[in-house]
Structure formats: structure tokens, C-alpha cells
Protein backbone atom coordinates (compact mmCIF):
# COMPACT_ATOMS: atom_id res chain seq x y z
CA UNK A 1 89.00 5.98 200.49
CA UNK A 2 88.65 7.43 197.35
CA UNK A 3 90.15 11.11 198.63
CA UNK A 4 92.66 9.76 200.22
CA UNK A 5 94.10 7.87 197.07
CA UNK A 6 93.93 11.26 195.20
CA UNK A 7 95.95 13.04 197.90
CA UNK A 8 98.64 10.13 198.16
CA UNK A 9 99.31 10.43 193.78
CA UNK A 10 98.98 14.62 193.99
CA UNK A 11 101.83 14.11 196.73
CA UNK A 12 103.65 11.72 194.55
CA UNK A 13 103.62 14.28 192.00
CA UNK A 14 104.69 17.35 193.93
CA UNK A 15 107.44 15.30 195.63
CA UNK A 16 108.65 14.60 191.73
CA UNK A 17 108.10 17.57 190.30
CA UNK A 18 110.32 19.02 193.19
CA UNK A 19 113.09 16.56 192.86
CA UNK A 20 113.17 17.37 188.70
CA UNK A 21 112.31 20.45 188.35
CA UNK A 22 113.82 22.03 191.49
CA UNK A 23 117.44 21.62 190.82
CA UNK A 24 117.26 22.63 186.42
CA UNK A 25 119.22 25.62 185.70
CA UNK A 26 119.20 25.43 181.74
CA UNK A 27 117.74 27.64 179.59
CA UNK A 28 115.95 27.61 176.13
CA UNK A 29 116.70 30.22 173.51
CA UNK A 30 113.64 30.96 171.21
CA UNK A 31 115.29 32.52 167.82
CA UNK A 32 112.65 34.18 165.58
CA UNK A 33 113.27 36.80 163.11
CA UNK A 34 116.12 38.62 164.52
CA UNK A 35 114.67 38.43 168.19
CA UNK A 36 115.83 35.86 170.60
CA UNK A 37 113.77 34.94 173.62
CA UNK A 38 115.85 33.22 176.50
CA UNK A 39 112.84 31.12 178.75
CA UNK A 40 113.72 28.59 181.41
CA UNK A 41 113.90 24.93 180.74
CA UNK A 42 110.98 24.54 182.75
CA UNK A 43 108.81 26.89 181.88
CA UNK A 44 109.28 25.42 177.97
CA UNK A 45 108.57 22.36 179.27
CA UNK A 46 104.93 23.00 180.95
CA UNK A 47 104.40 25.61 178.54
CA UNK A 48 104.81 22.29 176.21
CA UNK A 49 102.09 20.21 178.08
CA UNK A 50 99.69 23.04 178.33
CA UNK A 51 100.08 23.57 174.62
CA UNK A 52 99.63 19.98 173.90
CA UNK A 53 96.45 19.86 176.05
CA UNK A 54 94.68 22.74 174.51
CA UNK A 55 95.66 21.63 171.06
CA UNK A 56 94.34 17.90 171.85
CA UNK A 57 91.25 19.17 173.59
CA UNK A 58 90.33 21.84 170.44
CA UNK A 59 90.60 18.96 168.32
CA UNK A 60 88.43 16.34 170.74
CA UNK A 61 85.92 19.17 170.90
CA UNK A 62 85.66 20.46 167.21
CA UNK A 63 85.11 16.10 166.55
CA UNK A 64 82.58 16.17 168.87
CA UNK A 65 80.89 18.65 167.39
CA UNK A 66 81.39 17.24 163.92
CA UNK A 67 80.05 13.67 164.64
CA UNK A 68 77.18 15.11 166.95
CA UNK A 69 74.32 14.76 163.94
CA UNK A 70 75.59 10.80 163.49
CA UNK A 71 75.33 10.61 167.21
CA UNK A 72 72.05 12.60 167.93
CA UNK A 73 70.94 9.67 164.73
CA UNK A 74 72.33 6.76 166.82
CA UNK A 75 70.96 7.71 170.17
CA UNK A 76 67.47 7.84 167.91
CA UNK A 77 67.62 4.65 166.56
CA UNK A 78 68.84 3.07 169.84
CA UNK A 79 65.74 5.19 171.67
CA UNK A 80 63.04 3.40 168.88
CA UNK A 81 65.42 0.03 169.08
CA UNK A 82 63.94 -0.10 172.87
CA UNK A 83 60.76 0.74 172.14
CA UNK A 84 60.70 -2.12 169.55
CA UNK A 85 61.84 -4.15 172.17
CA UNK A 86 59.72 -3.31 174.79
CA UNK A 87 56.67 -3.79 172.22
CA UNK A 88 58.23 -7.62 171.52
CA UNK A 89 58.04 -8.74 175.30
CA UNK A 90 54.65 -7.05 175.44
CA UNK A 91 53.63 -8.70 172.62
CA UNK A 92 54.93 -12.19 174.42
CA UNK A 93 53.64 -11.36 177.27
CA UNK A 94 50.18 -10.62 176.27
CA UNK A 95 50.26 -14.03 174.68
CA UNK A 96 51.50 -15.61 177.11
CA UNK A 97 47.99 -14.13 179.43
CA UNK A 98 45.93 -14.73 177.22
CA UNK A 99 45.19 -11.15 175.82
CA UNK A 100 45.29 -11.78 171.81
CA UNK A 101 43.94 -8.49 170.86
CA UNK A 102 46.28 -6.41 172.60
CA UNK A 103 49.42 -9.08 171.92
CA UNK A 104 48.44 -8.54 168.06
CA UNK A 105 48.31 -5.21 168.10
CA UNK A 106 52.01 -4.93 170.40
CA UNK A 107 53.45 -7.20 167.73
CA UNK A 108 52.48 -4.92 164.74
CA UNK A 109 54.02 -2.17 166.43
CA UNK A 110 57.01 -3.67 166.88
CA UNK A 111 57.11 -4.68 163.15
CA UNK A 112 56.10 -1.17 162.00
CA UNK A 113 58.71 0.25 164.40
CA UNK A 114 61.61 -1.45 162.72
CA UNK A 115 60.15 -1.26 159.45
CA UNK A 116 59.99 2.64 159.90
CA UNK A 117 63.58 2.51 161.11
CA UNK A 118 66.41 2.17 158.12
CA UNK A 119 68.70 0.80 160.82
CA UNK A 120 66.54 -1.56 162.42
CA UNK A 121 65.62 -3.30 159.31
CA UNK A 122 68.80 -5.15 158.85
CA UNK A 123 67.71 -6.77 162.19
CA UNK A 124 65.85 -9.63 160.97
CA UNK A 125 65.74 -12.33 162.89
CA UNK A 126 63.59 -9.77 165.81
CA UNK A 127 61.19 -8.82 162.37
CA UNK A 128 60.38 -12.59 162.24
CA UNK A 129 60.13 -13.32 166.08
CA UNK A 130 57.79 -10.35 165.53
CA UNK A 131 56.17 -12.10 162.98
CA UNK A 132 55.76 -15.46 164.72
CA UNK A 133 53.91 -13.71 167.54
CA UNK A 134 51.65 -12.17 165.66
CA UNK A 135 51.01 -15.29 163.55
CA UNK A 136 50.30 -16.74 167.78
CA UNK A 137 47.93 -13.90 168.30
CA UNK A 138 45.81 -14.08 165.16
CA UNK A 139 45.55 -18.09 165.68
CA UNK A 140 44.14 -18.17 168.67
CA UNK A 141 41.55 -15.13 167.28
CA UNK A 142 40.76 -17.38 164.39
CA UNK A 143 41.86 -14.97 161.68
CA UNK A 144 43.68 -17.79 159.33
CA UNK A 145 44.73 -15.24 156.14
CA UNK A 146 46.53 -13.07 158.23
CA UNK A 147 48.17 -15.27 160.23
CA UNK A 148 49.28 -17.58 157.52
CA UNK A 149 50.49 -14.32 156.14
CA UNK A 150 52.51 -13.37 158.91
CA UNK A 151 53.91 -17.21 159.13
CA UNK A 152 55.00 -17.10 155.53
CA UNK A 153 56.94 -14.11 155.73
CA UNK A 154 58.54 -15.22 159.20
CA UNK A 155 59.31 -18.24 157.03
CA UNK A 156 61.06 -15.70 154.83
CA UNK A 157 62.74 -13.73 156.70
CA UNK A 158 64.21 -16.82 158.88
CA UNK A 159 66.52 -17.43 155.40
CA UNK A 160 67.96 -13.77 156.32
CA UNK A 161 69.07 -14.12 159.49
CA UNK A 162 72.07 -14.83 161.04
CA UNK A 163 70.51 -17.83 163.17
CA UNK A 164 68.26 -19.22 160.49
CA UNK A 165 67.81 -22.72 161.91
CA UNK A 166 66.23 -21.91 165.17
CA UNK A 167 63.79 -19.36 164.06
CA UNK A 168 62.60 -21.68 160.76
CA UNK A 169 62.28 -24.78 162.51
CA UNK A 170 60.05 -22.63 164.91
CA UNK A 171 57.91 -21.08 161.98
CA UNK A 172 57.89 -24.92 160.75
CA UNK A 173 56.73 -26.14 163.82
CA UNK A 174 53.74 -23.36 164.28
CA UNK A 175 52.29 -24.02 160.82
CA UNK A 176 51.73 -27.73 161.58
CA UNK A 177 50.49 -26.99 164.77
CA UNK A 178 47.87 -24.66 163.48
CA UNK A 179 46.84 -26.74 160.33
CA UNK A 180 46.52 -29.33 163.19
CA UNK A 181 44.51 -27.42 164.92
CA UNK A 182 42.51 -26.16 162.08
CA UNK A 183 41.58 -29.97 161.24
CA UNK A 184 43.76 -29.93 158.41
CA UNK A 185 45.60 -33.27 158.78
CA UNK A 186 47.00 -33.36 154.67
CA UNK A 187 48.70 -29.98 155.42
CA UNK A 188 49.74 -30.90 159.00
CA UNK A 189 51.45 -33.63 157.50
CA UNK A 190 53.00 -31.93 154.10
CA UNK A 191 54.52 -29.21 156.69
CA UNK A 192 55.57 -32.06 159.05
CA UNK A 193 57.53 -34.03 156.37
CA UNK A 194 58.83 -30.96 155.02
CA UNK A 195 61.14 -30.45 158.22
CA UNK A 196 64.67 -31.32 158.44
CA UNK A 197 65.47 -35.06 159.57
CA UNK A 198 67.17 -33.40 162.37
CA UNK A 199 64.05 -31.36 163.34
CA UNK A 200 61.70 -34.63 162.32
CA UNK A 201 63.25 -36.73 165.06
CA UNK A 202 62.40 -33.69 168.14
CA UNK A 203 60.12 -34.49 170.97
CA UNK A 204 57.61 -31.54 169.59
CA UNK A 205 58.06 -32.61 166.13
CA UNK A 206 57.04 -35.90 167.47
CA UNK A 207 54.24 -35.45 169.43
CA UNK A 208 52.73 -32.99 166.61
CA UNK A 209 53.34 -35.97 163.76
CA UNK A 210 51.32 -38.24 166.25
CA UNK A 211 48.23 -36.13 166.67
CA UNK A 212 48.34 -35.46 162.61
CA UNK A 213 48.26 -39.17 161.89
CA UNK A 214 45.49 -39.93 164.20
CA UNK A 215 43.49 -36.91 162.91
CA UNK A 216 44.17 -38.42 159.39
CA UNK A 217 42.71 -42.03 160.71
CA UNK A 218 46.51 -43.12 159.66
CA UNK A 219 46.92 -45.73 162.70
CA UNK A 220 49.79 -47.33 161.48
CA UNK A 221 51.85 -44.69 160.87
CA UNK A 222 50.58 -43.38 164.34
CA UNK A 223 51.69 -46.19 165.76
CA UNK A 224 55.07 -45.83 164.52
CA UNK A 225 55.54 -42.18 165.96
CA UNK A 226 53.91 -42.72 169.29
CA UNK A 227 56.81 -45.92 169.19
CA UNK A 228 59.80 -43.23 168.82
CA UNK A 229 57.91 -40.89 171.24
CA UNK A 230 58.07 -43.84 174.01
CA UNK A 231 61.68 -44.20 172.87
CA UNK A 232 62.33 -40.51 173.25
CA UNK A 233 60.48 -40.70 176.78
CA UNK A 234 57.54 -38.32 175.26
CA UNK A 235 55.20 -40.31 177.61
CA UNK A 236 55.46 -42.26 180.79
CA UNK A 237 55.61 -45.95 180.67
CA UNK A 238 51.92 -46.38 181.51
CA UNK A 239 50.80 -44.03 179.05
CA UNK A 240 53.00 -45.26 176.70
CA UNK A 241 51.90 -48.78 176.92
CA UNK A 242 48.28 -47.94 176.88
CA UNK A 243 49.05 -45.59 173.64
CA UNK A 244 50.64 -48.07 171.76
CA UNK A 245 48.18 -50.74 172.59
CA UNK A 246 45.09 -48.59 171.33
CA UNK A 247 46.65 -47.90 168.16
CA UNK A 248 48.04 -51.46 167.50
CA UNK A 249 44.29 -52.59 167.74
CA UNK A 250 42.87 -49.47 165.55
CA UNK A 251 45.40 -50.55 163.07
CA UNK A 252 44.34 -54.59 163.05
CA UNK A 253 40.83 -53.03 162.60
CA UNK A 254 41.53 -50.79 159.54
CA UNK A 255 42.36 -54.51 157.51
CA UNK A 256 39.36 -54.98 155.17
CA UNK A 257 40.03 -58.74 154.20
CA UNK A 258 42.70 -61.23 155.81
CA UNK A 259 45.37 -60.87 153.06
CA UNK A 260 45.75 -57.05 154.44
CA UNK A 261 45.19 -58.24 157.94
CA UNK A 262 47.87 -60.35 157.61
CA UNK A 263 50.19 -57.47 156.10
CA UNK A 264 49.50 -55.15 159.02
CA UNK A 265 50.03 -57.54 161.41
CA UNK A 266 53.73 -58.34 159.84
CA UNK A 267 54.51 -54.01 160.05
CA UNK A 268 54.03 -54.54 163.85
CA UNK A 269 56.01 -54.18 166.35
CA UNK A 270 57.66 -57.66 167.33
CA UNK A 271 56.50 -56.21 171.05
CA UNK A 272 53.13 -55.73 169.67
CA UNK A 273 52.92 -59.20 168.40
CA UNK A 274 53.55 -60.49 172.15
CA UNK A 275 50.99 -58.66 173.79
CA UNK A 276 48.18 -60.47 174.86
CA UNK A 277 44.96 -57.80 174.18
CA UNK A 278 46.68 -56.88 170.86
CA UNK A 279 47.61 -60.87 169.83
CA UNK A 280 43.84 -61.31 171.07
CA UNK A 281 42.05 -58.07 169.02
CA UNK A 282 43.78 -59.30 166.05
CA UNK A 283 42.91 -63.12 166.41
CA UNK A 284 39.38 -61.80 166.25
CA UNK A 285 39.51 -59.44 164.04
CA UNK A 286 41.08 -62.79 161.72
CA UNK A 287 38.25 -64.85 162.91
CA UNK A 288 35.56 -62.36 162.09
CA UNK A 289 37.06 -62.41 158.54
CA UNK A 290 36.69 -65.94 158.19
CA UNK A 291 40.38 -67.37 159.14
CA UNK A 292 39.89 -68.67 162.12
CA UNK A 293 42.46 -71.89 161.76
CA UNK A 294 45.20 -68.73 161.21
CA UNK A 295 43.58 -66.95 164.40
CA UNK A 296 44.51 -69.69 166.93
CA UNK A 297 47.90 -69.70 165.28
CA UNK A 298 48.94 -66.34 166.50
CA UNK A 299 46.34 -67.54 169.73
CA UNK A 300 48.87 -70.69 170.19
CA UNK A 301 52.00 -68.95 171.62
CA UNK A 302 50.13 -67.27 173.80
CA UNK A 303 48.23 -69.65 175.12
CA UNK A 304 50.61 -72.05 175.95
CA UNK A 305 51.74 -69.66 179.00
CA UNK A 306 47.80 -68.02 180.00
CA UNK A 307 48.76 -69.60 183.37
CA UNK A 308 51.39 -66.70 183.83
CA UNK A 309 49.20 -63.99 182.93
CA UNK A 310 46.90 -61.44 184.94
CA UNK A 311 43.20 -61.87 184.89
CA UNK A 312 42.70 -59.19 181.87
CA UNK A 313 44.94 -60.80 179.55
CA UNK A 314 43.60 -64.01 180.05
CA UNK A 315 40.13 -62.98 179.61
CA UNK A 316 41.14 -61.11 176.06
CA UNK A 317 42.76 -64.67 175.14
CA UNK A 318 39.67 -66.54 175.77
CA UNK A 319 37.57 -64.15 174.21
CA UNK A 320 39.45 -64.48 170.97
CA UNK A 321 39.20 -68.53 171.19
CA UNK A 322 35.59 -68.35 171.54
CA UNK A 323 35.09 -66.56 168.30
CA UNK A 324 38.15 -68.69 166.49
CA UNK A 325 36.73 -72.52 167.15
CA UNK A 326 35.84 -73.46 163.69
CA UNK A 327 37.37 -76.49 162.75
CA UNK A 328 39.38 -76.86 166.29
CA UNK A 329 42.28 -79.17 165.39
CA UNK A 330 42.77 -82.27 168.34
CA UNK A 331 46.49 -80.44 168.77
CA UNK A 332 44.75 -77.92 170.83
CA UNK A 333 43.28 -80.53 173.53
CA UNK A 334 46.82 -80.49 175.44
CA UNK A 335 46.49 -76.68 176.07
CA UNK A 336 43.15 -76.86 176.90
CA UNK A 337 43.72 -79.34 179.36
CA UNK A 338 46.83 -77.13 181.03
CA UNK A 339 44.39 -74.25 180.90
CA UNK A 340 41.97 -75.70 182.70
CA UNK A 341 43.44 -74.29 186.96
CA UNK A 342 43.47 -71.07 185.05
CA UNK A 343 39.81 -71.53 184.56
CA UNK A 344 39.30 -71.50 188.05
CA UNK A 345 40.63 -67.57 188.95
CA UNK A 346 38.94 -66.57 184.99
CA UNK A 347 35.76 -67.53 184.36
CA UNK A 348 36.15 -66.16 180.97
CA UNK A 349 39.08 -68.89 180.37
CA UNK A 350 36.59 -71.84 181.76
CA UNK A 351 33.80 -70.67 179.12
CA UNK A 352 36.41 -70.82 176.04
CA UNK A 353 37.89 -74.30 177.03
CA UNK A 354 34.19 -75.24 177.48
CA UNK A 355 33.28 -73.89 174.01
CA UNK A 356 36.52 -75.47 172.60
CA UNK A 357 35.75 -79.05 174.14
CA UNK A 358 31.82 -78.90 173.12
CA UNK A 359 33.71 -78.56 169.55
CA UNK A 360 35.42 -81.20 169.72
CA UNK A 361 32.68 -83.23 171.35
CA UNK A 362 34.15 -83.77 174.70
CA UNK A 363 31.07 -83.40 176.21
CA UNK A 364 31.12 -84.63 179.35
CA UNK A 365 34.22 -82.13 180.34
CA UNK A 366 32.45 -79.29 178.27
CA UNK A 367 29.68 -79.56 180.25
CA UNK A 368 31.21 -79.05 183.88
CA UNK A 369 33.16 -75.96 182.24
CA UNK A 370 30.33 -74.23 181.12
CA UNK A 371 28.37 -74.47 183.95
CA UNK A 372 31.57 -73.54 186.01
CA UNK A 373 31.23 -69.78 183.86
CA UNK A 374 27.70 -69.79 183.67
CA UNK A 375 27.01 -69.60 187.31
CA UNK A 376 30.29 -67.26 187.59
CA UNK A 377 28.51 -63.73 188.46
CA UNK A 378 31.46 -62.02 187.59
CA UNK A 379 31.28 -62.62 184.13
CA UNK A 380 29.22 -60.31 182.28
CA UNK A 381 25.61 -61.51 180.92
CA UNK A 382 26.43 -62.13 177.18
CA UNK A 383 29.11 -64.52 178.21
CA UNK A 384 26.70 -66.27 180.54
CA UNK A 385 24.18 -66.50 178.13
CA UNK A 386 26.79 -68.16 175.78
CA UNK A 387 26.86 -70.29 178.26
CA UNK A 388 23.69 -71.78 179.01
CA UNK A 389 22.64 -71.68 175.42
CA UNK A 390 25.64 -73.90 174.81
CA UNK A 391 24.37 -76.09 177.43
CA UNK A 392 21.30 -76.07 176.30
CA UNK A 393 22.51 -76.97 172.55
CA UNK A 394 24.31 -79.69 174.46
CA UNK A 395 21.42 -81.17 176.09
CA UNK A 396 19.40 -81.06 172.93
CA UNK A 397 22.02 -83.19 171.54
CA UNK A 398 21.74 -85.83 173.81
CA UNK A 399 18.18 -85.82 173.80
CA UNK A 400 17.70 -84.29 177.60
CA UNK A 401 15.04 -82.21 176.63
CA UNK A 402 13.71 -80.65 180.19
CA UNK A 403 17.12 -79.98 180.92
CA UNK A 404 17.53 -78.22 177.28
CA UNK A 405 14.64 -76.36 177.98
CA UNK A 406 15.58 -75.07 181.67
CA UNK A 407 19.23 -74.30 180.11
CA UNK A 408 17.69 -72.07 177.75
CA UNK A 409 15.33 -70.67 180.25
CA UNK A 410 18.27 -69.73 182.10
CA UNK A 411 19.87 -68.23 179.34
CA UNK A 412 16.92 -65.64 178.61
CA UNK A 413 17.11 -64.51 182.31
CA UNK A 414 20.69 -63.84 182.14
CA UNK A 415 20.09 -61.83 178.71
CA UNK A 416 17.34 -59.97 180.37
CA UNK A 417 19.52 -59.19 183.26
């Protein structure tokens, strides 16, 4: 197809040069010191173009040959460019595999290459991406000075570049992670609150804040970040929920009397406050610190719909009420009495309404509840014990002493079991 283009436009051209050239009958006269020279229009005129193309090709050619040293230079530093390159993905590459030695040593060369190379070294944002892999390598062979070497002068070279946001925030991001990872939780989170708010509020950023404040036993402020993860989607909704659960309870635990209790328990979450195994792990927690009037007050809310809840939360409830009964006020005996169908799917919930009415000294509807969970097998043998001693304390009290006795009988098998 190609041929027979070139034979249709050498046609066109004889068929023009025919029709214009064919049919000229003037003449040129060439004066030059006393001689005249009479040539044909014609032949002036492609004696013209052949002139004009040997002139234009002696100059093409003598500017070749002038600007072949800058080109022979180019072609050198585009021939080591490549092999810089090629160095950079084997340096990722290795990495990537697993090979840290050899993705070290691919990285150095591709830093030496360009620092070697006048040309290359205005190219730094590749000098840093250099850098950043070899910081990669070197962490994962343990060699700390170097590679906190390498990430501080990534660091600096990421203020050079024509891109310096993406290749900072990356240098950022890799020295948390590896003071992380080197147990270093202060310097994990100096870096991490170092970073732009922009970079601060990224899924990565995230998730590396998270571990930090765990490894710095910071539960609260773990809490908070694993919060805008869940926001963010970071986790799924079960892992989510399970997260922030965990961390809701370490942080009621970290409270060393109840006025800090009660200060950690106002920074949560107003969904944490509604959840029934962190509303419960707190109510202890109160209890255990002496406040048990204040424990069934955050209990209270709760309680008042335990028939709508699944088996788990309802056994966390009663749980925390058997720990918070000191000084039971008579406003409770309304709930206890609602609670008392629950009792019948939780044994759990039929031992703390027993244990609430044997402290108010019901004890005629005590009594039937706790032997309702003490004869429950699927409670576990500490509750069941709680039980029968209870019943036992009970029959002491009214002065059934055989039946105290077998109660408590009772109650040393089920702790031996």
C-alpha cells in the first residue's frame, strides 16, 4: 500500500513538472565581471533547489557534528538514568519477596548511580523513593542507625521535590510504623502527631495511631481512634463493635478511685454508655470501688428493658447487680419483679434478683430464685456456689439449721466441681 502511494505523488509530480516546466521559454542572464551567462529559466530554477539542499544539508551536518559531544553526554546519562531505574524496581521488588539483603544493596546502587551522575541529581524525588526503600530493607534486617539514617534524609530530600506531599507523608508514615514496631510507643506517637491534619485523619494514619496508643496502655485515647477508624470503615461492623467494646472496658479499668471513674465514664462515647457489657464492666468496676448506690444508677436504665436483651447481655447486667447490692433502695423491687420471666431463659438474671430480694429481706421470693440458679447447670460453679451459700445464710437466719447445713454442703460440691 505503501508503494503504491509513492508511485501515485512521483506521478503527481512528473505530471506538474511537465505542465510548468514544459511550456517556459525564458531565459536568465547571469552578468559577472564583463561575462554574461544566458541559462534557461529552468535550469536556474532546479539549479536553485539543488543549491538550497546542499547548502541546508552542509549546515544540518556540520550541527550534527558540533552538538555530537552534548549528545554522546545525553545518551550517557539517559543509558545510567535506566540503569538507576532498573536498580529502583529491583530494589521494590526484592522487598516486595522478601529478599532484604539483595533489595538493600539494589537500593544503594540506585542512590550511588544518581549521586555519581551530575544530571541525575536534580532528580530528587527518585533519590528519596530510593531512600525509603532502603530505609524498608534495613528495617526488616534490624539495622535501626542506618535506616533511621536513610529515613531522615528521605525526609529531606521530600522538601526538594517537586511532589513533596506524597513522598513526606510516606517517610512520615514509615517512621511511626517502625518506632511502632520497635516498641517505641512515645516516638510512634511524637511522629504520629507531627503529621499534617490532613494526613492525621487517613485510614493508615489511623490504624497506626491505634496500635501506638494501645502499645502505650493509652485506652482512652485508643478508644477514640479505633471510633474514627469504624467511622472511616477501617474495620467491619463486627470487629468494630468488639474493638470498641474491649477498649471501653480497659479504659473503665484504668480509673484508680470513683472520682476518675466517674470522669472516664463522662469522655465515653454516648453509644458506649448504652451498651450493656460496657454499662455492666463499669457498674462493677464502681462497685468494687465502693459506690455501689452510683453503680445501679448507670445499672437502672438498663435494666428497666433486660427483657429485650440477648442472653449475654443479660447475664453481664446481673453480674454487675450482684456485686452492687449494698444498701438496695425499695425503688428497685418494681424492676426486680418485671425481671423476674427473664429469669427463667438466664439463670444468671434469677441469681441477682435472688441476691437483690435476700437484701431486702424478701425471703420467701429470694429463696425460690436462688434455688431456681442454683440447680441451673448452665451456670458456671462460682455462681452456683453463690447460690447455695446464700441459701444457706438464709436458712441460718431463720434458724433451719439441717437445711443450712445441707445448703452449704451443696455449695462445697459445686466449688469442688
Amino acid at each position: 500500500m505503501r508503494n503504491v502511494v509513492w508511485i501515485l505523488l512521483l506521478a503527481i509530480v512528473a505530471v506538474v513538472a511537465a505542465s510548468a516546466l514544459g511550456s517556459n521559454d525564458g531565459l536568465v542572464s547571469i552578468y559577472w565581471l564583463g561575462w554574461r551567462t544566458d541559462v534557461s529559466f529552468n535550469l536556474f530554477v532546479i539549479t536553485l533547489i539543488v543549491l538550497f539542499l546542499a547548502i541546508y544539508s552542509t549546515v544540518r551536518g556540520l550541527d550534527t557534528l558540533v552538538g555530537l559531544p552534548e549528545r554522546a553526554k545525553r545518551w550517557r546519562t539517559l543509558q545510567r538514568d535506566r540503569v538507576a531505574q532498573a536498580a529502583l524496581r529491583e530494589a521494590l521488588s526484592m522487598y516486595l519477596a522478601g529478599r532484604y539483603t539483595r533489595g538493600y544493596k539494589a537500593a544503594q546502587r540506585a542512590i550511588s548511580i544518581q549521586a555519581d551522575t551530575p544530571d541525575l541529581n536534580l532528580d530528587a524525588e527518585f533519590t528519596a523513593l530510593s531512600h525509603l526503600l532502603a530505609a524498608g530493607n534495613l528495617h526488616r534486617l534490624q539495622d535501626r542507625t542506618q535506616r533511621d539514617e536513610h529515613l531522615k534524609r528521605a525526609l529531606e530530600l521530600a522538601q526538594l521535590t517537586r511532589r513533596p506531599r506524597a513522598i513526606e507523608e510516606g517517610a512520615r508514615l514509615i517512621m511511626a510504623e517502625c518506632a511502632i514496631e520497635d516498641h517505641d510507643a512515645l516516638r510512634a506517637l511524637r511522629d504520629l502527631k507531627d503529621l499534617p491534619s490532613g494526613l492525621g485523619r487517613r485510614t493508615q494514619a489511623l490504624r497506626l495511631r491505634l496500635q501506638a496508643a494501645k502499645l502505650a496502655r493509652q485506652p482512652l485515647e485508643a478508644l477514640k481512634t479505633a471510633r474514627l477508624l469504624a467511622k472511616h470503615q477501617g474495620f467491619t461492623a463486627d470487629a468494630a463493635e468488639g474493638l470498641l467494646r474491649s477498649l471501653a472496658t480497659e479504659t473503665l479499668e484504668t480509673a484508680r478511685d470513683t472520682e476518675q471513674l466517674r470522669k472516664v465514664w463522662q469522655q465515653l462515647d454516648a453509644h458506649d454508655r448504652k451498651d450493656p457489657l460496657v454499662v455492666a464492666r463499669g457498674a462493677t468496676r464502681m462497685a468494687s470501688l465502693g459506690a455501689a448506690v452510683e453503680a445501679r444508677q448507670w445499672l437502672a436504665p438498663l435494666w428497666d428493658n433486660i427483657h429485650t436483651m440477648p442472653v449475654d447481655a443479660c447475664d453481664a447486667l446481673a453480674q454487675a447487680l450482684s456485686v452492687s447490692l449494698a444498701g438496695l433502695e425499695a425503688d428497685w423491687l418494681p424492676r426486680l419483679d418485671a425481671a423476674t420471666s427473664t429469669a427463667l431463659r438466664a439463670p444468671g438474671v434469677a441469681l441477682a434478683v435472688g441476691l437483690a430480694l435476700a437484701e431486702r429481706q424478701l425471703w420467701g421470693k429470694a429463696r425460690s430464685m436462688l434455688l431456681s440458679a442454683a440447680n441451673d447447670l448452665q451456670l458456671d460453679a462460682n455462681r452456683r456456689r453463690m447460690a447455695w451459700t446464700r441459701l444457706g445464710d438464709l436458712a441460718e437466719e431463720e434458724g433451719r439449721t439441717d437445711e443450712a447445713a445441707r445448703f452449704y454442703r451443696l455449695a462445697a460440691l459445686a466449688e469442688r466441681v
